[in-house]
N, C-alpha and C. Protein backbone atom coordinates (compact mmCIF):
# COMPACT_ATOMS: atom_id res chain seq x y z
N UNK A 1 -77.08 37.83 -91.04
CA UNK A 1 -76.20 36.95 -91.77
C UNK A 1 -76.33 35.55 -91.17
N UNK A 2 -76.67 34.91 -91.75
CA UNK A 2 -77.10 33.07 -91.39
C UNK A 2 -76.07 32.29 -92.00
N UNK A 3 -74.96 31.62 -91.32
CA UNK A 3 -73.88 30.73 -91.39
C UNK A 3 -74.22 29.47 -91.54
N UNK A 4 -75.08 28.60 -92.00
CA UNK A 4 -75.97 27.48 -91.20
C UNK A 4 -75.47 26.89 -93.44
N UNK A 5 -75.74 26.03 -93.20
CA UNK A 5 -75.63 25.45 -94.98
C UNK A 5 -77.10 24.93 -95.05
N UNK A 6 -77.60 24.75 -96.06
CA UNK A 6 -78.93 25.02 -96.19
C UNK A 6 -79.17 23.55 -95.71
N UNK A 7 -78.70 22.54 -96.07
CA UNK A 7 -78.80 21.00 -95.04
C UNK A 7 -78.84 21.41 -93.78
N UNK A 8 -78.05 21.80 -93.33
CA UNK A 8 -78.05 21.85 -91.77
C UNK A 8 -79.45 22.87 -91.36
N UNK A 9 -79.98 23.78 -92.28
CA UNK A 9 -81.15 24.33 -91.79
C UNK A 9 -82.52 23.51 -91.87
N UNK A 10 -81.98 22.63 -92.61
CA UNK A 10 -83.36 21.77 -93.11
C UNK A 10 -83.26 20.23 -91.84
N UNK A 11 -82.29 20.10 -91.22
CA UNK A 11 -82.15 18.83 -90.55
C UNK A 11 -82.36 19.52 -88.94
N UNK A 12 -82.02 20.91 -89.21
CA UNK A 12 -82.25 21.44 -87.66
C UNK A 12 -80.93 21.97 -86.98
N UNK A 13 -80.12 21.33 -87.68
CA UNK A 13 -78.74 21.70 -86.80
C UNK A 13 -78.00 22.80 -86.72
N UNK A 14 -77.38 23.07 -85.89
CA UNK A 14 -76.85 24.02 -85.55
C UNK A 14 -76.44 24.67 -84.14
N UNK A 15 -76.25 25.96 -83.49
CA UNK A 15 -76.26 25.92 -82.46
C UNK A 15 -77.74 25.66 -81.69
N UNK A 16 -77.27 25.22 -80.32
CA UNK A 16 -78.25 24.87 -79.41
C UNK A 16 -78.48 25.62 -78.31
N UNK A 17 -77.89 26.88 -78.52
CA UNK A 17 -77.42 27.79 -77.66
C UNK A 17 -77.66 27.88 -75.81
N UNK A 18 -77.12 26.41 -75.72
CA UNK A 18 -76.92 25.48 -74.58
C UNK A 18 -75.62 25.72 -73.96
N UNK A 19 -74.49 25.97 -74.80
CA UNK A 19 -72.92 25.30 -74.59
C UNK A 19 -72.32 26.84 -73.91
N UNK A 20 -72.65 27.41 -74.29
CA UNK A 20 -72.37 28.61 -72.97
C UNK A 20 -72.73 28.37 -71.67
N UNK A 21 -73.55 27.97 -71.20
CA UNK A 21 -73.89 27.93 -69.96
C UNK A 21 -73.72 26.86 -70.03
N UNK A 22 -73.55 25.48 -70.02
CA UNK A 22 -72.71 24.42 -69.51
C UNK A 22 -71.41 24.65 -69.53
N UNK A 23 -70.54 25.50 -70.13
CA UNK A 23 -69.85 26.12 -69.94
C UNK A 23 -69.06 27.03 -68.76
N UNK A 24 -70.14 28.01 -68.57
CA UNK A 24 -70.38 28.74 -67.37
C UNK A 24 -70.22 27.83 -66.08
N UNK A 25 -71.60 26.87 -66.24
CA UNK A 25 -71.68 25.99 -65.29
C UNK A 25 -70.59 25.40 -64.33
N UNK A 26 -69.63 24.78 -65.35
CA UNK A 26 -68.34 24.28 -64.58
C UNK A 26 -67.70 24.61 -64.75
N UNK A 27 -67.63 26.00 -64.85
CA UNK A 27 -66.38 26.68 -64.07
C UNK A 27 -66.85 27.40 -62.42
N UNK A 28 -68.18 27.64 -62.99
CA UNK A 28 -69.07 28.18 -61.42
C UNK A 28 -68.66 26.96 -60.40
N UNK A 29 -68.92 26.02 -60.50
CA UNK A 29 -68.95 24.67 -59.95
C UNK A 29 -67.23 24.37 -59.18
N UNK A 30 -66.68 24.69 -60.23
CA UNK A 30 -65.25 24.13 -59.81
C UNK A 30 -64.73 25.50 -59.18
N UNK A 31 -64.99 26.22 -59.45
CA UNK A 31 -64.63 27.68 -58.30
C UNK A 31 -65.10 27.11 -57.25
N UNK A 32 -66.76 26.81 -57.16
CA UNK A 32 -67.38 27.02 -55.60
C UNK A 32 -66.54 25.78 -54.94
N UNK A 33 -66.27 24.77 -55.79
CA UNK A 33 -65.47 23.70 -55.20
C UNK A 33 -64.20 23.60 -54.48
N UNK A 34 -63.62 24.46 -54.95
CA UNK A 34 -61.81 24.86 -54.26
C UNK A 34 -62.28 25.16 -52.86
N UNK A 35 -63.22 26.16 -52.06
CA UNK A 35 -62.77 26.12 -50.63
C UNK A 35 -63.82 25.29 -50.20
N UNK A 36 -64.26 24.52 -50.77
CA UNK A 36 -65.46 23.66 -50.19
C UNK A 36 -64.37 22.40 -50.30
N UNK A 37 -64.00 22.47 -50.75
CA UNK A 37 -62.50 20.94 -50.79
C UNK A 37 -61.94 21.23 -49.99
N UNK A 38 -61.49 22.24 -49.58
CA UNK A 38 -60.31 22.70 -48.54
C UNK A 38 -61.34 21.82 -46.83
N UNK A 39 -62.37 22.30 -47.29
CA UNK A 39 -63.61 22.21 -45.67
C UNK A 39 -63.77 20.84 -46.06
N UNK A 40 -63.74 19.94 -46.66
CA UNK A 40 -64.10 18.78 -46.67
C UNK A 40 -62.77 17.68 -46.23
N UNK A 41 -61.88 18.44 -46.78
CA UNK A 41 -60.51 17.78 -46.84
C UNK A 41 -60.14 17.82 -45.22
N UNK A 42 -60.27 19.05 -44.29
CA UNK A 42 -60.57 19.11 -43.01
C UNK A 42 -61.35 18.59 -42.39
N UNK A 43 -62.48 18.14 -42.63
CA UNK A 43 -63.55 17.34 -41.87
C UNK A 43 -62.94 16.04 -41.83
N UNK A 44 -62.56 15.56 -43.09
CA UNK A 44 -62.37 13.78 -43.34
C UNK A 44 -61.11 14.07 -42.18
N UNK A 45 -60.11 14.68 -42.44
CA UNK A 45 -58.74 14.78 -41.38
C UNK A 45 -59.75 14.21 -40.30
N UNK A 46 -60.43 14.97 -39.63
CA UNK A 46 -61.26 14.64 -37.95
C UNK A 46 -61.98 13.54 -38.22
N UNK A 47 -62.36 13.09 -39.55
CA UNK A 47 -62.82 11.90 -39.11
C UNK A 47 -62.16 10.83 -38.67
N UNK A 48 -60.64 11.24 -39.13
CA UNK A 48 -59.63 9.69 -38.74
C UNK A 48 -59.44 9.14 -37.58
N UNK A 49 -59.51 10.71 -36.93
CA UNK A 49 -59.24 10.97 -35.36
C UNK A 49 -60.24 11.06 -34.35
N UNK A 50 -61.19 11.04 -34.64
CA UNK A 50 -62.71 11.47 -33.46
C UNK A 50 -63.49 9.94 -33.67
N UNK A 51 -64.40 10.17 -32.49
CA UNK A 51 -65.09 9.28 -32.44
C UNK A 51 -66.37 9.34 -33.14
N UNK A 52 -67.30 8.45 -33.03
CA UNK A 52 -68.74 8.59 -33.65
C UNK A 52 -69.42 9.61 -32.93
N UNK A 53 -69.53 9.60 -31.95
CA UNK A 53 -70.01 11.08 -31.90
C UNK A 53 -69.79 12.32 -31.57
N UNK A 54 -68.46 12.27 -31.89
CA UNK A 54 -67.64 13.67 -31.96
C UNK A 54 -67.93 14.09 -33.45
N UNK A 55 -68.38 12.81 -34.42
CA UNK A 55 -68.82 13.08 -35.65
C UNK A 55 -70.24 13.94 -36.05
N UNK A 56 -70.63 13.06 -35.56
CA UNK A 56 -72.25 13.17 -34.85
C UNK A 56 -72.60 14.71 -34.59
N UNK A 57 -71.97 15.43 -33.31
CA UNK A 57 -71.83 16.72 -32.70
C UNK A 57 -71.45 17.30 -33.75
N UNK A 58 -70.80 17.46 -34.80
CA UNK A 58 -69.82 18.02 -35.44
C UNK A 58 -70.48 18.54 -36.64
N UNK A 59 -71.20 17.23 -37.22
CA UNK A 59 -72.04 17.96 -38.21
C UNK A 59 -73.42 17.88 -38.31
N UNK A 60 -73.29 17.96 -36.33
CA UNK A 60 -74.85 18.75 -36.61
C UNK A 60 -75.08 20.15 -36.39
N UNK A 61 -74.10 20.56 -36.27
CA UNK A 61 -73.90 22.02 -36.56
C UNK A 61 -74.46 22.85 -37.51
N UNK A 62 -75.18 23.66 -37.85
CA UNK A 62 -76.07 24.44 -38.93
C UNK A 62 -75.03 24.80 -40.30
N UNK A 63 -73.57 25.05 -39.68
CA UNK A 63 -72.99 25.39 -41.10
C UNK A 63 -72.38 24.43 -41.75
N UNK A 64 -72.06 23.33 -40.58
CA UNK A 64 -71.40 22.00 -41.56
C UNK A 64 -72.32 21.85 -42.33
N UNK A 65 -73.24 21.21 -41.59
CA UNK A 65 -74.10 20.29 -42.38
C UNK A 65 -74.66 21.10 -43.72
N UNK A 66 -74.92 22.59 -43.95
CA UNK A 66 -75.26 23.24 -44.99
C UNK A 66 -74.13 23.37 -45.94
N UNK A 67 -72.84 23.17 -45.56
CA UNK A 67 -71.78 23.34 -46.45
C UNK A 67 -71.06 21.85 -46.67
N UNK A 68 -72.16 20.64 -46.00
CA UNK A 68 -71.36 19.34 -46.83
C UNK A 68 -72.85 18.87 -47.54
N UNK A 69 -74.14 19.53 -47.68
CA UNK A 69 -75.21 19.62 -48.44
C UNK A 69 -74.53 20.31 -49.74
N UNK A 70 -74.12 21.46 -49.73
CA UNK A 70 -73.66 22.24 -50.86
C UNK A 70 -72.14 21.58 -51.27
N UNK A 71 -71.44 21.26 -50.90
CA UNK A 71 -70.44 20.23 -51.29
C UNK A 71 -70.77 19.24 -52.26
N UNK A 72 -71.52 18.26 -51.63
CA UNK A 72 -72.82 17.17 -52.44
C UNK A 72 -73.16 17.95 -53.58
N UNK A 73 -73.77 19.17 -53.75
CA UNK A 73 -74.75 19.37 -54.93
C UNK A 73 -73.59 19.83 -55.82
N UNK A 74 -72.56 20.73 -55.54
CA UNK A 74 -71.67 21.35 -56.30
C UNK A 74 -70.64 20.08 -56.89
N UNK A 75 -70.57 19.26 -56.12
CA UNK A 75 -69.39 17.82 -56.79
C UNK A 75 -70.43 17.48 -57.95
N UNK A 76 -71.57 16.94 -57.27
CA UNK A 76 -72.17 15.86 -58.06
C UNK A 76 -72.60 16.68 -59.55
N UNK A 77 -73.17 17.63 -59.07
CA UNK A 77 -73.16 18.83 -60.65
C UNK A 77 -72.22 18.75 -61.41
N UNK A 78 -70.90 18.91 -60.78
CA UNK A 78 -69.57 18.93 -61.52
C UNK A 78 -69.16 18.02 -62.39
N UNK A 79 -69.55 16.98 -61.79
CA UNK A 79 -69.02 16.26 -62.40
C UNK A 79 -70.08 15.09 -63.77
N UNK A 80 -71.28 16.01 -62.90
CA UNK A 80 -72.35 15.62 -64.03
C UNK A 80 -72.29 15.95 -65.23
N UNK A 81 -71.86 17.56 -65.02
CA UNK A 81 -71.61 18.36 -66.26
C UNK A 81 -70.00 17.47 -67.58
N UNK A 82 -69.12 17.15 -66.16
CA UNK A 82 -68.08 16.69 -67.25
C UNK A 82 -68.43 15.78 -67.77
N UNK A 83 -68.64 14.08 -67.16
CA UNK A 83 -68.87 13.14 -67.78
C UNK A 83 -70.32 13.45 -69.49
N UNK A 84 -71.19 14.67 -69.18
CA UNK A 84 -71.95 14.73 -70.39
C UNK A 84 -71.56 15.22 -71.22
N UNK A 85 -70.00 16.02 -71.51
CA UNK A 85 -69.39 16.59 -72.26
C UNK A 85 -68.26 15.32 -72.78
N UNK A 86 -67.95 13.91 -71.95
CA UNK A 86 -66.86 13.40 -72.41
C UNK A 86 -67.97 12.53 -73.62
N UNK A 87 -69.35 12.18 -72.53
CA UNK A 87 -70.15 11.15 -73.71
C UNK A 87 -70.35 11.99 -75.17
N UNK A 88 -70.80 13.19 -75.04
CA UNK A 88 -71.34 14.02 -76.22
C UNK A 88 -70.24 13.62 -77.05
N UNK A 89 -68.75 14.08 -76.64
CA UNK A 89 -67.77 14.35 -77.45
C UNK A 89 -66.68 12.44 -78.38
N UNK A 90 -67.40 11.42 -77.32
CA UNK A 90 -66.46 10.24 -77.75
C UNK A 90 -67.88 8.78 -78.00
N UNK A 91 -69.43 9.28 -77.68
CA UNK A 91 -69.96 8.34 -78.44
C UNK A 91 -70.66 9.44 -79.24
N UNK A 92 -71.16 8.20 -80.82
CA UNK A 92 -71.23 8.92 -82.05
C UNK A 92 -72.49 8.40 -82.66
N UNK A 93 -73.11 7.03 -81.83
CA UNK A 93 -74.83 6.47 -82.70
C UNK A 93 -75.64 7.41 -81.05
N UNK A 94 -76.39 8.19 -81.87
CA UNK A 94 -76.85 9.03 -81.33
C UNK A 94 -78.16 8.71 -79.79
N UNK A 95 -78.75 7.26 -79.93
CA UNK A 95 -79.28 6.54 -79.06
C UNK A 95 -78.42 5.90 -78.16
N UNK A 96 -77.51 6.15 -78.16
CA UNK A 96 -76.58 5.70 -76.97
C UNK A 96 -75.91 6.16 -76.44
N UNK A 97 -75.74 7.88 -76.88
CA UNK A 97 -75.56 9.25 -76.31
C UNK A 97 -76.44 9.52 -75.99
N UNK A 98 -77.54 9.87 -76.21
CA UNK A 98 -79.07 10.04 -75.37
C UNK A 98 -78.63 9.14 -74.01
N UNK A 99 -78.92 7.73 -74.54
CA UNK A 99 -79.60 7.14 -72.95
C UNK A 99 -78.44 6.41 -72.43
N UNK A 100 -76.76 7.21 -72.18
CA UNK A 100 -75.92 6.83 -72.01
C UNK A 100 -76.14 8.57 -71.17
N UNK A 101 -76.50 9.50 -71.23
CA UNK A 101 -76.64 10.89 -70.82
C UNK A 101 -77.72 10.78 -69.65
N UNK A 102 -78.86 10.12 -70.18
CA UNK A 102 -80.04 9.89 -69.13
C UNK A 102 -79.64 9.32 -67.99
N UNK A 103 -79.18 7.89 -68.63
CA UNK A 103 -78.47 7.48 -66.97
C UNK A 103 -77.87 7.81 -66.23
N UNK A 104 -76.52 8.41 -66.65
CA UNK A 104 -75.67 8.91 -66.06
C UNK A 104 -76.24 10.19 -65.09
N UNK A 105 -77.30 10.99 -65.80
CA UNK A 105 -78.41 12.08 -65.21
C UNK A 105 -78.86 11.31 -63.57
N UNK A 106 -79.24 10.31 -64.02
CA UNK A 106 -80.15 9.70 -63.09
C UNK A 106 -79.15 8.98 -62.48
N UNK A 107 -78.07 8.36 -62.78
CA UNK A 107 -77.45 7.98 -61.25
C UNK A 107 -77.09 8.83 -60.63
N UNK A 108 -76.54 10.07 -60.68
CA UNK A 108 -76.08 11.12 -60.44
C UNK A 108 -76.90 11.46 -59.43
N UNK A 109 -78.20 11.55 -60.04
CA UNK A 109 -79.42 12.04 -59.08
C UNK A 109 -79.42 11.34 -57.78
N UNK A 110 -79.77 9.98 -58.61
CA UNK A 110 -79.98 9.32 -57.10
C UNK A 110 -78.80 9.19 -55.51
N UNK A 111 -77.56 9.25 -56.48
CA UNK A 111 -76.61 9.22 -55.16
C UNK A 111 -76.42 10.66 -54.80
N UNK A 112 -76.37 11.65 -55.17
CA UNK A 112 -76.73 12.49 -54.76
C UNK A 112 -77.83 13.23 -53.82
N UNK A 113 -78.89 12.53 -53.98
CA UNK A 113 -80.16 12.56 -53.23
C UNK A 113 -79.69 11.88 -51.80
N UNK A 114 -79.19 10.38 -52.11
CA UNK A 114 -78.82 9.49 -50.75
C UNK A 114 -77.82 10.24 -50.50
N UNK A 115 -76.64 10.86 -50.53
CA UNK A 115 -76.10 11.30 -49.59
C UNK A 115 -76.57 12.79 -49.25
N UNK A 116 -77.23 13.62 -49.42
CA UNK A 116 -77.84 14.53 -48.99
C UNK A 116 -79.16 14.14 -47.75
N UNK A 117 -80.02 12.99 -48.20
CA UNK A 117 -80.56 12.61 -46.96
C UNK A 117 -79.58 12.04 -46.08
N UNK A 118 -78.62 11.26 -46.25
CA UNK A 118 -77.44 10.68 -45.22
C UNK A 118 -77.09 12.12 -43.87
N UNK A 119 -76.79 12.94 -45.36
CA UNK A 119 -75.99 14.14 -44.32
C UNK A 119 -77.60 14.36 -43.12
N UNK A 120 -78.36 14.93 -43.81
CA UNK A 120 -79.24 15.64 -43.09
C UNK A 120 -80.00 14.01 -41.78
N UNK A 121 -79.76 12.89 -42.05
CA UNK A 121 -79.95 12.02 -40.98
C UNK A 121 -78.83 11.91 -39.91
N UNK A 122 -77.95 12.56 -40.23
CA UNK A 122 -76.55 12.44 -39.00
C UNK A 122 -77.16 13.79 -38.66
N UNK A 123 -77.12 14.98 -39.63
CA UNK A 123 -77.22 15.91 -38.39
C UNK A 123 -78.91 16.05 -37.60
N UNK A 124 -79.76 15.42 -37.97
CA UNK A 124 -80.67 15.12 -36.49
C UNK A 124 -80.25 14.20 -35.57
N UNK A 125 -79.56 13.51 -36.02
CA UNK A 125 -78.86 12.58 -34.82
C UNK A 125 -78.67 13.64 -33.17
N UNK A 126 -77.27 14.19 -33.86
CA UNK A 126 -77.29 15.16 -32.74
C UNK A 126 -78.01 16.43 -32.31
């Protein structure tokens, strides 16, 4: 049984059977995020209070530094995923949802990248 109106079969449209798993995605994301917030929300606390290289020592530790790497990838995902669901849903000329999506892709990337090398340059520090 094909639901589709015969325009919409001829223009292509329809499902993209994409939106489940972006779906999936952030809720995976914002789960893994709750005790990874809790560990981050604790680190910044010590940062108010410690010195530079009590910082230093701290996350060069094998599990910090792997769980404020995975912090990084799980935020920046997160929130990659929302902002491409607010553009999809509130711009409407279709070239400026594209490369209003791209960028946003690609800044995402890039600060994401810099603070993942950041992390992993403090923890060779110590």
């Amino acid at each position: 049984m094909d639901y589709q109106t015969p325009l919409a079969k001829v223009r292509g449209l329809g499902s993209a059977k994409a939106g489940t798993g972006h779906f999936w995605m952030q809720r995976i994301t914002a789960i893994t995020l709750i005790p990874l917030s809790l560990w981050m929300v604790s680190f910044t606390q010590q940062l108010l209070n410690a010195t530079h290289q009590d910082i230093i020592i701290w996350l060069s530790g094998p599990l910090d530094t792997t769980l404020a790497v995975v912090w990084v990838i799980a935020a920046f995902y997160h929130a990659a995923l929302g902002l491409q669901v607010v553009i999809e849903d509130y711009v409407h000329t279709e070239w400026i949802k594209i490369s209003s999506i791209w960028a946003m892709k690609l800044t995402f990337l890039f600060f994401g990248l810099a603070a993942i090398v950041a992390i992993f340059k403090i923890s060779m520090i110590g």
